[in-house]
Protein backbone atom coordinates (compact mmCIF):
# COMPACT_ATOMS: atom_id res chain seq x y z
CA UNK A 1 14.68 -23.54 14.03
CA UNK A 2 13.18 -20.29 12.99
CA UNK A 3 15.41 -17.79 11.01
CA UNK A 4 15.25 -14.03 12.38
CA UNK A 5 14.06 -11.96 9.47
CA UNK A 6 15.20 -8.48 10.60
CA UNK A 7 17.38 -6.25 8.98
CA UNK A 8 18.37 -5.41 5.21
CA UNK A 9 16.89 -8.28 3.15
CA UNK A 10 18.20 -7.57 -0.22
CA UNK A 11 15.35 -8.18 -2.98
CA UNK A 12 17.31 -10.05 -5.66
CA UNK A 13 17.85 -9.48 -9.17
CA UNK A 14 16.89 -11.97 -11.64
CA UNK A 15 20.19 -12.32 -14.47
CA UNK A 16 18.88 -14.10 -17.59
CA UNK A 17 20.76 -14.65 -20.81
CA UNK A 18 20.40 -14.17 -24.10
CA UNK A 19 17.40 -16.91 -24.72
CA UNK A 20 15.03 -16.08 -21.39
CA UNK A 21 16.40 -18.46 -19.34
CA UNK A 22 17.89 -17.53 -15.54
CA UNK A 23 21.67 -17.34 -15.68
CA UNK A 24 22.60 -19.42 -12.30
CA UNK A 25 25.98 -18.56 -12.68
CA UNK A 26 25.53 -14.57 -12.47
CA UNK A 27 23.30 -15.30 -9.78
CA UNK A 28 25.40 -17.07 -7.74
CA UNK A 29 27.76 -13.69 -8.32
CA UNK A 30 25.18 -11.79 -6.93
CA UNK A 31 24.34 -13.33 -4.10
CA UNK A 32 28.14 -13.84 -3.00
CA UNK A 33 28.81 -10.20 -3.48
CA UNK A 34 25.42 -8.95 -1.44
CA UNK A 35 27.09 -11.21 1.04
CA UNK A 36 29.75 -9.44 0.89
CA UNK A 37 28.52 -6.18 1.64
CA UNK A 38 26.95 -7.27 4.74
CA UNK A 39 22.92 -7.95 4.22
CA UNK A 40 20.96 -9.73 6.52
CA UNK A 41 18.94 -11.78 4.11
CA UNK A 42 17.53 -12.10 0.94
CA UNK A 43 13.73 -11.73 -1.15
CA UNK A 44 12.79 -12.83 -3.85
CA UNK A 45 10.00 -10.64 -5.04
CA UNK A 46 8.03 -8.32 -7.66
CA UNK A 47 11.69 -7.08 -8.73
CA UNK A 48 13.36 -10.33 -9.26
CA UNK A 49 10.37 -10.59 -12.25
CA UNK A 50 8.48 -13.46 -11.13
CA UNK A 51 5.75 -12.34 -12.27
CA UNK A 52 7.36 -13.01 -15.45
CA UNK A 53 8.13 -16.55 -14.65
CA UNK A 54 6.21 -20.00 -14.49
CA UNK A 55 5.75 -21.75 -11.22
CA UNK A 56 8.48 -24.11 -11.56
CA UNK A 57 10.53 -21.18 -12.76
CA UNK A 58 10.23 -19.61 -9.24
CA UNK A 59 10.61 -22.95 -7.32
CA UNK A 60 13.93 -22.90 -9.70
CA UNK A 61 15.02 -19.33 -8.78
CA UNK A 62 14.31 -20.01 -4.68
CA UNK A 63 16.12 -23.86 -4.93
CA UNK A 64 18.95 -21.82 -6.94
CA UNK A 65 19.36 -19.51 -4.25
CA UNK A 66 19.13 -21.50 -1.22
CA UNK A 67 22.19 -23.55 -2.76
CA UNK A 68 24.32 -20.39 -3.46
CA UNK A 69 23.70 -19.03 0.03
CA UNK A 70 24.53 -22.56 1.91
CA UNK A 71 22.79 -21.32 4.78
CA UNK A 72 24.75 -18.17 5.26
CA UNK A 73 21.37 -15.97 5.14
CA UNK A 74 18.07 -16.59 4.84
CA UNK A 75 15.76 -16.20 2.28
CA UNK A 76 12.43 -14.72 1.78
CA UNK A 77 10.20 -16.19 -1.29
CA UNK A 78 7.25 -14.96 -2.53
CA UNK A 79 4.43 -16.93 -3.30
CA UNK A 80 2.03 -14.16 -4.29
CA UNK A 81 -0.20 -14.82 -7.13
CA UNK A 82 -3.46 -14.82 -9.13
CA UNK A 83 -5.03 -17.93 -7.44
CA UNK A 84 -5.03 -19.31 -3.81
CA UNK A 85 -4.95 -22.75 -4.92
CA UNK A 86 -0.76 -21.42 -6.99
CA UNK A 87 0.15 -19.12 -3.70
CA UNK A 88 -0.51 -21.97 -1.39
CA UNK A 89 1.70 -24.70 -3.72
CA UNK A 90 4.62 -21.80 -3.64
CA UNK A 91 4.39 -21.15 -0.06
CA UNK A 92 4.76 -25.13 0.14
CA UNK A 93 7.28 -25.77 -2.11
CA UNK A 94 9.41 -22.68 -0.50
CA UNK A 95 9.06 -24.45 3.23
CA UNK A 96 10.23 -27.29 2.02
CA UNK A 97 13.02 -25.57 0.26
CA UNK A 98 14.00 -24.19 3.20
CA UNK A 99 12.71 -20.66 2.61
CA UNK A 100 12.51 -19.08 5.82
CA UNK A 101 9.45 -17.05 5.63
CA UNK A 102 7.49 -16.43 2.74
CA UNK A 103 5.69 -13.20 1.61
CA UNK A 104 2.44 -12.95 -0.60
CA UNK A 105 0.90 -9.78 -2.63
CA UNK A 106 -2.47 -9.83 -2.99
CA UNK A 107 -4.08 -10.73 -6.93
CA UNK A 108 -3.12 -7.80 -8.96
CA UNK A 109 -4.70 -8.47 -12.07
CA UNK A 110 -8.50 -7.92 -10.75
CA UNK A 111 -9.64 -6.12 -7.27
CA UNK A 112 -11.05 -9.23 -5.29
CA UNK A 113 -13.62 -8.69 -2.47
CA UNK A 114 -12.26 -7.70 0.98
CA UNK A 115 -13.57 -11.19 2.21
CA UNK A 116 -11.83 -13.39 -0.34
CA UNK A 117 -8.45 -11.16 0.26
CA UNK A 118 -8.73 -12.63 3.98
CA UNK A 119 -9.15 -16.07 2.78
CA UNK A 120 -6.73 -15.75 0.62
CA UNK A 121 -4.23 -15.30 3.36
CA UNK A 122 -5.62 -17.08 5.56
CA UNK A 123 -5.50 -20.08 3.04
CA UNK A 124 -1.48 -18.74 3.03
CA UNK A 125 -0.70 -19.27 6.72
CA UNK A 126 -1.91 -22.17 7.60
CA UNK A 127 -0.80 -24.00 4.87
CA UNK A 128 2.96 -23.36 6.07
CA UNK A 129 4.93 -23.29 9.43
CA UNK A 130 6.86 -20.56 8.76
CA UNK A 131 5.97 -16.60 8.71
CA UNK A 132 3.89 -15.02 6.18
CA UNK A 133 4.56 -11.39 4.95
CA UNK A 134 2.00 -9.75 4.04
CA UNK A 135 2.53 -7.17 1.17
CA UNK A 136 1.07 -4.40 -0.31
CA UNK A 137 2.31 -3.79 -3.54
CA UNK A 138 -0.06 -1.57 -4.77
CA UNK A 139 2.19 1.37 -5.10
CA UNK A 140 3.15 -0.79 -8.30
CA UNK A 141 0.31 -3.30 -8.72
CA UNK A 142 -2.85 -4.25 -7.30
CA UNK A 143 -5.02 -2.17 -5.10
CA UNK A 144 -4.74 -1.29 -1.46
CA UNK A 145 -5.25 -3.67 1.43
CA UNK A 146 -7.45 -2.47 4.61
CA UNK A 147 -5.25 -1.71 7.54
CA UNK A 148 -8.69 -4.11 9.73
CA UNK A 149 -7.47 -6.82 7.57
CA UNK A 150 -3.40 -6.62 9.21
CA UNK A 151 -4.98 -6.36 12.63
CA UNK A 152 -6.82 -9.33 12.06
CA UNK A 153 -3.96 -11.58 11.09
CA UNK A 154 -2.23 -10.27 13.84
CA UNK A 155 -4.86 -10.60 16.21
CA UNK A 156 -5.64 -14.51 14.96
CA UNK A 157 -1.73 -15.78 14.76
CA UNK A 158 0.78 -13.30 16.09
CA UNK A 159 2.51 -10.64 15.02
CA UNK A 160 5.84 -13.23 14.66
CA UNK A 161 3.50 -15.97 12.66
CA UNK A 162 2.51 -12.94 10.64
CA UNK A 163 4.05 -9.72 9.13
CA UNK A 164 3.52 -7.03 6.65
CA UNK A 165 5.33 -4.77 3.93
CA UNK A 166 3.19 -1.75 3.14
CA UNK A 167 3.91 -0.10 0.25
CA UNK A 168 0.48 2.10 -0.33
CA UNK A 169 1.19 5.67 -0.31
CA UNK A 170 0.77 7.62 1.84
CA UNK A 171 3.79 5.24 3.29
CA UNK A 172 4.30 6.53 7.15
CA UNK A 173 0.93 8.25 7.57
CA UNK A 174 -0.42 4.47 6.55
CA UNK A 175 2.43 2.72 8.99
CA UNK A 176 1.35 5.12 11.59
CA UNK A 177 -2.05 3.73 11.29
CA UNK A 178 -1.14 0.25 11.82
CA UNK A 179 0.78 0.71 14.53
CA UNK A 180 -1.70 2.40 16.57
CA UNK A 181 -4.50 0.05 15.46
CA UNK A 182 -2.40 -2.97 16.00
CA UNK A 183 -1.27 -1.59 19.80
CA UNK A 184 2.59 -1.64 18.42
CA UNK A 185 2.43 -5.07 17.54
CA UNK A 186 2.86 -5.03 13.87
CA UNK A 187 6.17 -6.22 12.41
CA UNK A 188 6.62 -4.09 9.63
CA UNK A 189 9.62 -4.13 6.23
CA UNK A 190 10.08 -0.84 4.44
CA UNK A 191 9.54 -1.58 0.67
CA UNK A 192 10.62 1.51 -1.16
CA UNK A 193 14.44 0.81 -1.85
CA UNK A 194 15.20 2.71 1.28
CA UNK A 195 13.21 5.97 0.35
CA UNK A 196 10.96 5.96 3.07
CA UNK A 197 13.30 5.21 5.42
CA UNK A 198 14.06 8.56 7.57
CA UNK A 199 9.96 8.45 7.56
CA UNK A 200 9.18 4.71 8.73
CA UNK A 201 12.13 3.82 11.31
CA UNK A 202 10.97 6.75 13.73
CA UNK A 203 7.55 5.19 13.71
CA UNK A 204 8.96 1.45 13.60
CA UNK A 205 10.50 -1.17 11.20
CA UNK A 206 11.93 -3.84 11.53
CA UNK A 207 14.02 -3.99 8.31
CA UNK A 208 14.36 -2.61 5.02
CA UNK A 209 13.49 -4.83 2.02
CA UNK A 210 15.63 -2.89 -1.30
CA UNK A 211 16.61 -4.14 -4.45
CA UNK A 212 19.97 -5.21 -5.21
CA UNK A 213 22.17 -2.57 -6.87
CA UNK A 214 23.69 -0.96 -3.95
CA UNK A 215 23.63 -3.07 -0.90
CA UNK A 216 26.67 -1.43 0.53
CA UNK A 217 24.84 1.61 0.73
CA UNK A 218 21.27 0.14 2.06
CA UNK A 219 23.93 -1.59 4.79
CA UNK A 220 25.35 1.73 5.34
CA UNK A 221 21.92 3.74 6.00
CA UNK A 222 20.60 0.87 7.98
CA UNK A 223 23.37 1.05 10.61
CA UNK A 224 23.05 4.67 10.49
CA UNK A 225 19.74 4.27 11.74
CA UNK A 226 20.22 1.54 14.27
CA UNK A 227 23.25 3.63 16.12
CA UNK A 228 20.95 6.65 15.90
CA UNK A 229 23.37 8.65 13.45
CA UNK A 230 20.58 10.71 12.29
CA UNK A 231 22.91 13.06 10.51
CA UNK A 232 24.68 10.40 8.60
CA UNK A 233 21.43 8.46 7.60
CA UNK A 234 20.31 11.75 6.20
CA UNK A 235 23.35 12.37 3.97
CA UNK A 236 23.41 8.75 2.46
CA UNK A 237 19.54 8.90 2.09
CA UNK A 238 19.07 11.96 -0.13
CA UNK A 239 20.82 10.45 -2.90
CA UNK A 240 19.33 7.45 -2.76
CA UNK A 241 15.97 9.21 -2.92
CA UNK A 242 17.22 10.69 -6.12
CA UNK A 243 17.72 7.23 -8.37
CA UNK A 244 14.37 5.97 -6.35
CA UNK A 245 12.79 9.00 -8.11
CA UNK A 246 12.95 7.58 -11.27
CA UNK A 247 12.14 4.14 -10.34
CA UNK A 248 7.87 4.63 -10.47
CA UNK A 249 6.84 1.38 -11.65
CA UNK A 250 8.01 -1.81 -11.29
CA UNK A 251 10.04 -2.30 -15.02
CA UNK A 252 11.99 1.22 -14.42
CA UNK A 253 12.62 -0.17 -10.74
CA UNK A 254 14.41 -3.12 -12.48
CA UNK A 255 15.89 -1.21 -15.37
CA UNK A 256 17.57 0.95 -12.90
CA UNK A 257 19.11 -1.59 -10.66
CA UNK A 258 20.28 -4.09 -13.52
CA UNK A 259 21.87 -1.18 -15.45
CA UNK A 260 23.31 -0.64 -12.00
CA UNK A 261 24.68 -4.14 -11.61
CA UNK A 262 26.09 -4.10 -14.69
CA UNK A 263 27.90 -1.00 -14.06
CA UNK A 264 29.37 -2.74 -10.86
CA UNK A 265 30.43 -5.69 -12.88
CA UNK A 266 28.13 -8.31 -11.07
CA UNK A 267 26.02 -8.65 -14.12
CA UNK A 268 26.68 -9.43 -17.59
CA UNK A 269 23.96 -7.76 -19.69
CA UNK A 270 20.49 -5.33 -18.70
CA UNK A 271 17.93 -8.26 -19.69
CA UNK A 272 14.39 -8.18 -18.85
CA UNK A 273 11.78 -10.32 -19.83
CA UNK A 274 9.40 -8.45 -22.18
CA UNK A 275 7.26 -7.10 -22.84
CA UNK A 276 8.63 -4.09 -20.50
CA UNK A 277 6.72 -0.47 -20.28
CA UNK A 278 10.02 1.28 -19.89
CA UNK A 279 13.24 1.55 -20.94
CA UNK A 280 16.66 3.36 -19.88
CA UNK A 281 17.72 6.45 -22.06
CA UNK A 282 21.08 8.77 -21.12
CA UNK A 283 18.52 11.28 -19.72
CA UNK A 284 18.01 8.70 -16.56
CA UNK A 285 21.09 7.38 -16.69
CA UNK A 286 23.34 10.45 -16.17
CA UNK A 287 21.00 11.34 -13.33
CA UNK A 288 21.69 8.16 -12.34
CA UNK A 289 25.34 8.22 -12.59
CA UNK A 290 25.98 11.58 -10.62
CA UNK A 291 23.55 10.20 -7.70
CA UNK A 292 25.68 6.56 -7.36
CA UNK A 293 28.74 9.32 -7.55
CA UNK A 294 27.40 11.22 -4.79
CA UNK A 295 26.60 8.00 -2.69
CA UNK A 296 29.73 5.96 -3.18
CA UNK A 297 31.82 9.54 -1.99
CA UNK A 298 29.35 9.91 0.79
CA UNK A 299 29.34 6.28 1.87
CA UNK A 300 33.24 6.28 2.18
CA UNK A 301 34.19 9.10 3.98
């Protein structure tokens, strides 16, 4: 049976210890507390580091995660990668996990021709069952994909079989242009942590894709949304902007919401696999600080 992928799909947070390895038992932590706090699902994408990890590391990480959950949400896994012939063995290996949709970026470490980035997904779908996400990631990596090239999918297997997370800037003004070209057919994830957020859900989404570090308050702004609390979303969204401010490429993204998770007690230690291009100082993480103050008071009242 197909899994609904709507909502707040938590992107998760990869804990390793001391020697590289993933840490199954913080994990497991992690995903019982996002439970917790209410999300609807979870990724695992460009901010759980698998771009840092070998294939069977990944099939590891989704297998690890399916367990923990024991079907009490669903997971997203992404197969993106440098080669169709790897993407289409993840996507493979995550349907018969039990994944329930998959989502693939684009190659990131050269710009392929618009033609081969259509085969490329192409090659994607129909090697799996279940829905592909298409994301654009190039906000961190990678370059921009053509807004033709969603209406296309679309157009050839559904907007159910096939959905997108587009993270090129400019965010709504690009959303806005996919939903008129695709007639309102497009299902579209926000991808910015929640920052886009008061932007996107006027035009459309149909869920929010964040990292992990404050679920509660993702949960929070989401249902502000859906019941039309404009006011509310507003309050809990400004300082969220303000820690997404300082998360500009993908290893600050992560350094911010481990530092975060350790704060919370759900992880142990800050790792990242290196090499990284950025790391925390006590200028960030005092700015940091007073915005999670600011949240959790908001958030509670």
């Amino acid at each position: 049976m197909t899994q609904d992928v709507r909502g707040v799909f938590t992107v998760l947070s990869t804990p390793f210890k001391d020697d590289d390895s993933i840490d199954h038992e913080i994990l497991k932590r992690e995903i019982d507390w996002l439970i917790d706090n209410r999300v609807d699902g979870f990724v695992l994408a460009m901010v759980s580091e698998v771009l840092r990890l070998a294939a069977h590391e990944r099939r590891e990480l989704a297998q690890s995660v399916i367990a923990a959950a024991k079907g009490r949400v669903p997971l997203v896994t992404s197969v993106g990668a440098e080669s169709t012939k790897i993407a289409i063995q993840l996507a493979q290996w995550a349907e018969a996990d039990g994944a329930a949709a998959v989502m693939a970026t684009p190659p990131s470490a050269f710009a392929p021709l618009s033609s081969e980035v259509a085969k490329y997904y192409i090659s994607i779908i129909e090697s799996v069952s279940i829905p592909v996400i298409v994301q654009d990631a190039s906000n961190y990596v990678g370059h921009p994909l053509e807004i033709s090239l969603y209406v296309d999918l679309i157009d050839k297997y559904g907007e159910n079989r096939v959905q997108f997370k587009p993270e090129a800037k400019p965010v709504a003004e690009r959303l806005q242009q996919l939903k008129d070209a695709s007639k309102g057919r497009a299902r579209v994830f926000e991808g910015q942590g929640g920052n886009d957020l008061m932007d996107t859900y006027p035009i459309g989404v149909v869920g929010s894709m964040p990292g992990a570090e404050i679920p509660w308050a993702l949960v929070a702004l989401w249902s502000a949304l859906e019941s039309g609390d404009m006011k509310r979303a507003a309050e809990i969204h400004a300082p969220i902007a303000k820690m997404v401010s300082y998360q500009t490429t993908l290893d600050s993204y992560v350094a911010v919401e481990k530092y975060l998770l350790v704060k919370q007690g759900i992880f142990n230690n800050q790792r990242q696999r290196g090499p990284v291009s950025f790391i925390l100082d006590n200028s960030v993480t005092d700015v940091i600080d007073a915005a999670y103050a600011d949240l959790e008071q908001i958030v509670n009242r």
